[in-house]
N, C-alpha and C. Protein backbone atom coordinates (compact mmCIF):
# COMPACT_ATOMS: atom_id res chain seq x y z
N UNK A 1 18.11 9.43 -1.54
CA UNK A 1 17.10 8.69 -0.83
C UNK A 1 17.79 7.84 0.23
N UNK A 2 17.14 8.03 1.88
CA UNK A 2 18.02 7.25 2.45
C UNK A 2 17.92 5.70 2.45
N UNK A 3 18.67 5.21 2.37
CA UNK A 3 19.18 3.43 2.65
C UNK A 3 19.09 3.01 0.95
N UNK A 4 19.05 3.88 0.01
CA UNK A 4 19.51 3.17 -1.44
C UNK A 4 20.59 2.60 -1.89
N UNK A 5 20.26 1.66 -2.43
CA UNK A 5 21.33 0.55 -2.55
C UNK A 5 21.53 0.84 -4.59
N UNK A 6 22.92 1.05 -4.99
CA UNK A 6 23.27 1.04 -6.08
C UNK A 6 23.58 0.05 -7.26
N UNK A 7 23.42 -0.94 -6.57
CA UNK A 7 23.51 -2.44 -7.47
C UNK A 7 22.42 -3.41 -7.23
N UNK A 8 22.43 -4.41 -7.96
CA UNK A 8 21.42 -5.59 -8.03
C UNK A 8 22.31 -6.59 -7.73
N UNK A 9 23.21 -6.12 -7.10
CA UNK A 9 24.46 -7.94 -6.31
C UNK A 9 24.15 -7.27 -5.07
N UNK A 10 23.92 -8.65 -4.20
CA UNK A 10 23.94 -8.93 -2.88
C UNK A 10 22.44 -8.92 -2.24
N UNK A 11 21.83 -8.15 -1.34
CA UNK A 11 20.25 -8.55 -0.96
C UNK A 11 19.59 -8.04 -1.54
N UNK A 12 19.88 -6.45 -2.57
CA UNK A 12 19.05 -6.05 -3.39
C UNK A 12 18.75 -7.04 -4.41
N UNK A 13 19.75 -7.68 -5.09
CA UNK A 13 19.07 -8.42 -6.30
C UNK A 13 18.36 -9.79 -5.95
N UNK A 14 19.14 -10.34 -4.88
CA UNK A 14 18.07 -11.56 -4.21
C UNK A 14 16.55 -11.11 -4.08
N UNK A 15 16.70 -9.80 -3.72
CA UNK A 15 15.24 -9.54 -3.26
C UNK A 15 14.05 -9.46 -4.75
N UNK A 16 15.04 -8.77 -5.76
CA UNK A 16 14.58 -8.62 -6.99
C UNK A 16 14.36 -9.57 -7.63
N UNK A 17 14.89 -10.75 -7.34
CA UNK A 17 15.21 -11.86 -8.44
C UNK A 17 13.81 -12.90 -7.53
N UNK A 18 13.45 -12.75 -6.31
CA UNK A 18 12.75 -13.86 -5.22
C UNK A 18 11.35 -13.07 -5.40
N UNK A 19 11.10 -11.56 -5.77
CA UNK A 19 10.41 -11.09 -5.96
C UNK A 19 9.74 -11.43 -7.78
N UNK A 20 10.18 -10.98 -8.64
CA UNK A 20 10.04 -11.81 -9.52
C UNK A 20 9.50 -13.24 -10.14
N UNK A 21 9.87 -13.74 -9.13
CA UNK A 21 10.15 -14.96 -9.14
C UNK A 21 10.85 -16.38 -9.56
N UNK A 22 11.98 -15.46 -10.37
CA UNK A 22 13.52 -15.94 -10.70
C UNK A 22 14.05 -16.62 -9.71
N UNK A 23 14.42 -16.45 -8.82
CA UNK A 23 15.52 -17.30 -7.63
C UNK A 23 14.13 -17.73 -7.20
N UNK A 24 14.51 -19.47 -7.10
CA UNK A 24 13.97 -20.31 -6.05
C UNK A 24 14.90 -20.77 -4.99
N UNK A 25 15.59 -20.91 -4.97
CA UNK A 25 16.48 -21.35 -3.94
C UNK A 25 18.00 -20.01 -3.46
N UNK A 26 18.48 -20.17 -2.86
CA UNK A 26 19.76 -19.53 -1.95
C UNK A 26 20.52 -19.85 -1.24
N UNK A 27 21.52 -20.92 -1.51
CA UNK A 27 22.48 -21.46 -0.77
C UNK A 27 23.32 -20.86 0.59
N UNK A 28 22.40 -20.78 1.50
CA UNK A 28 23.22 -20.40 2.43
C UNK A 28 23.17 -21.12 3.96
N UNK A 29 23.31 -20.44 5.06
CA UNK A 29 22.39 -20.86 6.55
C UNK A 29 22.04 -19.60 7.30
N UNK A 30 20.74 -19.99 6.93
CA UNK A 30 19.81 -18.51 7.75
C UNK A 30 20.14 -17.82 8.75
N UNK A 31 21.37 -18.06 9.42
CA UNK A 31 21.79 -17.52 10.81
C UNK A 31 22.68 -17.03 10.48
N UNK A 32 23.13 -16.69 9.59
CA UNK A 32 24.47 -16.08 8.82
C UNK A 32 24.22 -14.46 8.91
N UNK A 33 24.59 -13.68 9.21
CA UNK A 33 24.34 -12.19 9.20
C UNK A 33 24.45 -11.49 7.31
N UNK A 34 23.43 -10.90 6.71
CA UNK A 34 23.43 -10.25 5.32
C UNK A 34 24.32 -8.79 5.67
N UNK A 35 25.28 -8.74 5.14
CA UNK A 35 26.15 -7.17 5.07
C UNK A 35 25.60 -6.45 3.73
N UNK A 36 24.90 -5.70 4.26
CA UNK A 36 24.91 -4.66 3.31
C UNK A 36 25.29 -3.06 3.76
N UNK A 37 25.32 -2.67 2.65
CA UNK A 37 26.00 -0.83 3.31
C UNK A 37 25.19 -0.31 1.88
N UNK A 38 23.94 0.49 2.33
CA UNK A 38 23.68 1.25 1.63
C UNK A 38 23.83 2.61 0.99
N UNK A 39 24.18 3.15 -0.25
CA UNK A 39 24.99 4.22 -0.71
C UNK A 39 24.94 5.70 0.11
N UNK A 40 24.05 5.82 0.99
CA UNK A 40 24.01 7.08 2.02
C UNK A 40 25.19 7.13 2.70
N UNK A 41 25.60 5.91 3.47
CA UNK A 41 26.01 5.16 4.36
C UNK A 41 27.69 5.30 3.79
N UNK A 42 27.80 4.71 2.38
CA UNK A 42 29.15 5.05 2.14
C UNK A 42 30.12 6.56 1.24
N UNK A 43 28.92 7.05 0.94
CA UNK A 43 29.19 8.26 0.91
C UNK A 43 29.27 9.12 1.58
N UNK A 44 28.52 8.63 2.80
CA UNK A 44 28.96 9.65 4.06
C UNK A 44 30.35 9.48 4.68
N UNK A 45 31.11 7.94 4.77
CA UNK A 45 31.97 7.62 4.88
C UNK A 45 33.19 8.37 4.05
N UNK A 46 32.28 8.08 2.54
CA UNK A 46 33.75 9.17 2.33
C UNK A 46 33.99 10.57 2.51
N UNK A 47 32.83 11.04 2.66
CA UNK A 47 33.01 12.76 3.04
C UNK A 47 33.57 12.62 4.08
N UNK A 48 33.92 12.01 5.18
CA UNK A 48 34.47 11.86 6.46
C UNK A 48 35.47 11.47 6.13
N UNK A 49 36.32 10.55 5.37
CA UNK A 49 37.75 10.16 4.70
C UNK A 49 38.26 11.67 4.45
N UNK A 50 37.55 12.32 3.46
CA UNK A 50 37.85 13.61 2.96
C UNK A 50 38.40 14.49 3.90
N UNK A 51 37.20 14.53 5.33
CA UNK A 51 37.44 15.60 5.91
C UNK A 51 38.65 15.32 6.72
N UNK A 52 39.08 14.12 7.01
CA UNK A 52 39.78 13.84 7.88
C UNK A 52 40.75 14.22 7.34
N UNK A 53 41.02 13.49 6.36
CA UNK A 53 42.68 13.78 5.62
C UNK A 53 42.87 16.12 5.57
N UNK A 54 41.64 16.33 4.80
CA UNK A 54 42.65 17.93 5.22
C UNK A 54 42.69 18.65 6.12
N UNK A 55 41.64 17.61 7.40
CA UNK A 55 42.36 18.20 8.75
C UNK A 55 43.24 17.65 9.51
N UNK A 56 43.83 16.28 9.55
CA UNK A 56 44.90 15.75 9.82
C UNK A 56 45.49 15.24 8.90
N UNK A 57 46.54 16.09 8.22
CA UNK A 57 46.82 15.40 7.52
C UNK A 57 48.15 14.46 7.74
N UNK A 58 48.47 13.14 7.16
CA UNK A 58 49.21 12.49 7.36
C UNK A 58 51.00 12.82 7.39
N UNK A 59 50.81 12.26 8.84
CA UNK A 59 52.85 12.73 8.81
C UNK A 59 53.53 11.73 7.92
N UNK A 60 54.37 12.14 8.14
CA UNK A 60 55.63 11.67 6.82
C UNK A 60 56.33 10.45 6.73
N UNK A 61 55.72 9.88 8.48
CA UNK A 61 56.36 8.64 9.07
C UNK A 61 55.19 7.64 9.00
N UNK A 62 53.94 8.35 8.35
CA UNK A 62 52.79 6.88 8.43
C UNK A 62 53.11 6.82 7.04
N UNK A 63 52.32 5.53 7.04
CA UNK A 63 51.74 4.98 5.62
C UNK A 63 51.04 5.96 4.70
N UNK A 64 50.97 6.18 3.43
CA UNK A 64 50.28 7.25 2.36
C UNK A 64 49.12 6.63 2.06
N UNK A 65 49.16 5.50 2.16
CA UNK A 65 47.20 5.16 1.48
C UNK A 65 46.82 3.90 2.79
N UNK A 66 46.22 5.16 4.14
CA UNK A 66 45.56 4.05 4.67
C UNK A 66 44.05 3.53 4.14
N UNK A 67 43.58 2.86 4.69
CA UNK A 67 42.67 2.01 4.55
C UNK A 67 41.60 1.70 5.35
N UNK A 68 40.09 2.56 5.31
CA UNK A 68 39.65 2.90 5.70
C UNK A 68 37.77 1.69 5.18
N UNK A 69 37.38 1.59 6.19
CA UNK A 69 36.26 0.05 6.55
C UNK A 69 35.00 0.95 6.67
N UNK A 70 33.94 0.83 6.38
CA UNK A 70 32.19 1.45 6.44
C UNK A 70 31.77 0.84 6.73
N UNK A 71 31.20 0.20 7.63
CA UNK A 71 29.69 -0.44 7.96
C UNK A 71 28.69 -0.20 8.22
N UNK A 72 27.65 -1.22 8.10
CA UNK A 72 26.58 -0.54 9.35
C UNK A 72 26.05 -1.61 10.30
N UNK A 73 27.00 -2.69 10.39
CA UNK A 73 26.50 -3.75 11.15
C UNK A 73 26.03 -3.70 12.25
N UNK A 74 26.49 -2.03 13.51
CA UNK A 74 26.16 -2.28 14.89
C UNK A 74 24.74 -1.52 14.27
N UNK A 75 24.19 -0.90 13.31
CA UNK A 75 23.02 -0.19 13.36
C UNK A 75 21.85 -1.00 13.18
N UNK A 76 21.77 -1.82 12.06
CA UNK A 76 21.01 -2.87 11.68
C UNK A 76 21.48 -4.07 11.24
N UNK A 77 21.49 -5.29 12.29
CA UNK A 77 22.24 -6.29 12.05
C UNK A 77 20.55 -7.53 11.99
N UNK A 78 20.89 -7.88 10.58
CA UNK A 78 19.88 -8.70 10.36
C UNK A 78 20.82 -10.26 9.77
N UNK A 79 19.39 -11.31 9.82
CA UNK A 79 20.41 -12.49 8.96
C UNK A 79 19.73 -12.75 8.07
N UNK A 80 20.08 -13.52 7.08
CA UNK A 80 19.27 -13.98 5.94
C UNK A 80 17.81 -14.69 6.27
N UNK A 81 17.50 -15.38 7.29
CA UNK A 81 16.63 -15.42 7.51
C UNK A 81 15.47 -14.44 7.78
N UNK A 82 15.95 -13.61 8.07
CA UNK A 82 15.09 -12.53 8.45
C UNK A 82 15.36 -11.52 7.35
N UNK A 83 15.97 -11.29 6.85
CA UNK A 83 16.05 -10.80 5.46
C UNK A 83 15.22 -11.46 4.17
N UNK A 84 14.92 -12.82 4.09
CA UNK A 84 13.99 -13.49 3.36
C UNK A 84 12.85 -12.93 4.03
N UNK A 85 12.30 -13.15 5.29
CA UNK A 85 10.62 -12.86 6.18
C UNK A 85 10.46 -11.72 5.58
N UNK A 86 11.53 -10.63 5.87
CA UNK A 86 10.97 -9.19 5.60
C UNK A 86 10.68 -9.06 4.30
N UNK A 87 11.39 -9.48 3.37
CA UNK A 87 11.24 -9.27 1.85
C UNK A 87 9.82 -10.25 1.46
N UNK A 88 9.43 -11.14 2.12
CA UNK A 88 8.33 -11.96 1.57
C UNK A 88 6.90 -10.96 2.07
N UNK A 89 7.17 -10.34 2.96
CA UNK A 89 5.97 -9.71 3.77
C UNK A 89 5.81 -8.35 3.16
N UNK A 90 7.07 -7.63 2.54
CA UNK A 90 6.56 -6.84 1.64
C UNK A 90 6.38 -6.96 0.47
N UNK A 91 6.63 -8.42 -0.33
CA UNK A 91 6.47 -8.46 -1.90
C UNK A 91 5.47 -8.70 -1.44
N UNK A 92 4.17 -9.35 -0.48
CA UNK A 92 2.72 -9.48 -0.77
C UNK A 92 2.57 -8.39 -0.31
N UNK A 93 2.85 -6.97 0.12
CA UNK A 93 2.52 -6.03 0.29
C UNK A 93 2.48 -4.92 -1.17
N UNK A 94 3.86 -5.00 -1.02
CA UNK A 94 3.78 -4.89 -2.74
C UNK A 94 4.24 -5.68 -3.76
N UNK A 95 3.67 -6.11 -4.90
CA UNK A 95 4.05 -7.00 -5.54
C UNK A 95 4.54 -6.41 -6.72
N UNK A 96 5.82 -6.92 -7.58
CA UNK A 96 6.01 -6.07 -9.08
C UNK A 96 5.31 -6.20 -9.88
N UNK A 97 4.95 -5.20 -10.73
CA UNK A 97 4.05 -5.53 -11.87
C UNK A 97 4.35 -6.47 -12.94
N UNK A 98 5.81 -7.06 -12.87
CA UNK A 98 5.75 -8.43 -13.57
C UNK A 98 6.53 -9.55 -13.05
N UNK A 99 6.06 -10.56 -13.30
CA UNK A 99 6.93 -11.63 -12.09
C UNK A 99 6.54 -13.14 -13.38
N UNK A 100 7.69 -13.54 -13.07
CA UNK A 100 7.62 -15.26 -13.71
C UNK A 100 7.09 -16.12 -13.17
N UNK A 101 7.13 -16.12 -11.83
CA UNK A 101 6.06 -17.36 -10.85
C UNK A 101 5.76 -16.47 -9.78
N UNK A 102 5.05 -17.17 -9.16
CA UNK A 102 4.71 -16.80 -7.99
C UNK A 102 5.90 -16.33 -6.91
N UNK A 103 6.22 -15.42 -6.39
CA UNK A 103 7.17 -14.78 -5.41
C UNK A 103 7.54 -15.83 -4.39
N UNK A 104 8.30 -16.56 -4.27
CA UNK A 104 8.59 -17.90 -3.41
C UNK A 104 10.01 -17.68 -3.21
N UNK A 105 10.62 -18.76 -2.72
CA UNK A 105 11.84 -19.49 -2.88
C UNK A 105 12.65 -19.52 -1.40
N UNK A 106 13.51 -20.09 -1.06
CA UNK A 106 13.91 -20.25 0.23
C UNK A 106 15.14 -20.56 0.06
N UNK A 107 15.75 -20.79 1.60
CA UNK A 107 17.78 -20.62 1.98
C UNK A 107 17.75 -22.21 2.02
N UNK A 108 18.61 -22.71 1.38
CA UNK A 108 19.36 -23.85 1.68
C UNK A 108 20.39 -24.10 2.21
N UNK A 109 20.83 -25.15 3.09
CA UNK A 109 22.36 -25.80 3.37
C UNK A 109 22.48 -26.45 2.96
N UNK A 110 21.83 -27.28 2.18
CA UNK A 110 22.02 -29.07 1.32
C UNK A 110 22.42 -28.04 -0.45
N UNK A 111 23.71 -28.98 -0.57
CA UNK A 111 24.20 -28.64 -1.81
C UNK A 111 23.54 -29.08 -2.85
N UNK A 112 23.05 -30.87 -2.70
CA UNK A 112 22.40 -30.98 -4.00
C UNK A 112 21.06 -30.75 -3.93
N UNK A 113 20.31 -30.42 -2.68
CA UNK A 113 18.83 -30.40 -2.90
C UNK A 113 19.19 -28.58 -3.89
N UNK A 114 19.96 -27.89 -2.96
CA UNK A 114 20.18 -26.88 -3.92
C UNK A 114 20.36 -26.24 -5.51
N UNK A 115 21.07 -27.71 -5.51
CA UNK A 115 21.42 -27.50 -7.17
C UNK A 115 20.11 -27.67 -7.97
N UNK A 116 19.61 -28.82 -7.43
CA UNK A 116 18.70 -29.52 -7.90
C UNK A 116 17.41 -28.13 -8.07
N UNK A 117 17.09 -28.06 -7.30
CA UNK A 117 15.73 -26.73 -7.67
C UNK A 117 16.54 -25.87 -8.43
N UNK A 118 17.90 -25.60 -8.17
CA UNK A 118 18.33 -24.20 -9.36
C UNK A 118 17.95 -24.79 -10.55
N UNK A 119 18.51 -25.91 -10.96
CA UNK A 119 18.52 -26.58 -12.15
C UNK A 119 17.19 -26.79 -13.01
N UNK A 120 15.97 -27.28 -11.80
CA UNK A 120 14.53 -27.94 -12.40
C UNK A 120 13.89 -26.76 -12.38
N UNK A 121 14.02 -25.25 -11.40
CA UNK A 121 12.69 -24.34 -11.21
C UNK A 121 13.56 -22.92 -11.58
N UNK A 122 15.39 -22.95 -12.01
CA UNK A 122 15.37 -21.55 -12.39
C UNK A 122 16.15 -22.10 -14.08
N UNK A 123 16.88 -22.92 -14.01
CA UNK A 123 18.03 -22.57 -15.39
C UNK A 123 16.97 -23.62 -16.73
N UNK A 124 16.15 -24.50 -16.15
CA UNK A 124 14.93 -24.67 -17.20
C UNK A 124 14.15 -23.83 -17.68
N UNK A 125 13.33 -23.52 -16.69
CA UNK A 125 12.47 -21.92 -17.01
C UNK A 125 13.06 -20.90 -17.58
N UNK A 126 14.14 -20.24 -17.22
CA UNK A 126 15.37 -19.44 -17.89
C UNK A 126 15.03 -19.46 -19.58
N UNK A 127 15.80 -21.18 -20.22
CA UNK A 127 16.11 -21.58 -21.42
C UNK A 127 14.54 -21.34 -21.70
N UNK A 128 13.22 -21.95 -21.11
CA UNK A 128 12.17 -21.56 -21.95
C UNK A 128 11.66 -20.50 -22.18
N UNK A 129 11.72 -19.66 -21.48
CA UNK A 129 11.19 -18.26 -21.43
C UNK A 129 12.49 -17.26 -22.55
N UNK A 130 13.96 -17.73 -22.95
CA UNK A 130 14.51 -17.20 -23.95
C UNK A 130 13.92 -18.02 -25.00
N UNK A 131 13.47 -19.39 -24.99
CA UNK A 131 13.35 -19.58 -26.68
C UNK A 131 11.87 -18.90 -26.84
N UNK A 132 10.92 -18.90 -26.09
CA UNK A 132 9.28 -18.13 -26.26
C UNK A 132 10.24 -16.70 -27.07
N UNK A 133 10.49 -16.30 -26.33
CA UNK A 133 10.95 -14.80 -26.60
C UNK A 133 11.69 -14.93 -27.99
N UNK A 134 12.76 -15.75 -28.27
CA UNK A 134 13.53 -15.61 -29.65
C UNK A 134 12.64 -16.66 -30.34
N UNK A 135 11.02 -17.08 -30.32
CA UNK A 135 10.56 -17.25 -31.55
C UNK A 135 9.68 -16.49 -31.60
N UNK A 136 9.34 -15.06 -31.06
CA UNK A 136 8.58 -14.25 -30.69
C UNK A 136 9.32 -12.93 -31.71
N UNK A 137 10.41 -12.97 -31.64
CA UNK A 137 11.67 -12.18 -32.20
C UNK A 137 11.84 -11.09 -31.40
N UNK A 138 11.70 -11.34 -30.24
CA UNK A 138 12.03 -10.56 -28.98
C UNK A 138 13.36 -10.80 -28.08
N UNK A 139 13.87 -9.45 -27.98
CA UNK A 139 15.24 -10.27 -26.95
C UNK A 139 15.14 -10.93 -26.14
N UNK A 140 15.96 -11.95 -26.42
CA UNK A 140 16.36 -12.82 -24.73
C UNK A 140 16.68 -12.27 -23.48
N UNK A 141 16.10 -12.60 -22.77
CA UNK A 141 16.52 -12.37 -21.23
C UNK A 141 17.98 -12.46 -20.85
């Protein structure tokens, strides 16, 4: 599938976790560019590593393990700000079929206003929603 992303670290899981409604906050500054490289993207990279090496292959006077970079920054260069808009405009487009609050949360630069909402609107809620569940005798989150 093109532009699939293989993990839940980096904007996929922000998106999962803001969708949800797990992450309220995101320590960052919205003008910051989001890098992502989705798995099309680096597997095509390596079939091209591949091809290169058994058609040129390395003389005897280079280095044996160069080191080779994927991006896709000149294709789609977005920033977190606009990476939050887009993701908010399609979770009310589509919404998951289960979510803890309402789909919210926003980028910070202030460290303690930051901490402060992690602390009061995710790692509270967190602890209550495991003890509901372990007196429920259901796994914890």
């Amino acid at each position: 599938m093109k532009g699939w992303v293989d993990s839940l670290n980096g904007p996929t899981g922000i998106t999962v976790g803001a969708g949800k409604g797990v992450i309220r906050s995101m320590m960052c500054d919205a003008r910051n560019h989001a890098e992502a490289c989705p798995v099309d993207i680096a597997i095509n990279g390596l079939i091209v590593v591949a091809w290169k090496r058994d058609v040129y292959p390395p003389k005897p006077d280079e280095p044996q393990i160069p080191v080779y970079n994927v991006t896709q920054n000149d294709v789609v260069r977005m920033t977190w700000g606009e990476v939050l808009d887009h993701g908010r405009r399609l979770l009310l487009e589509y919404p998951f079929d289960w979510a803890a609050w309402y789909p919210d949360g926003s980028i910070r630069t202030n460290w303690w206003t930051h901490t402060l909402i992690v602390f009061f609107f995710q790692t509270i809620p967190a602890y209550f929603f495991d003890l509901i569940f372990f007196l429920l005798g259901q796994k914890t989150l």
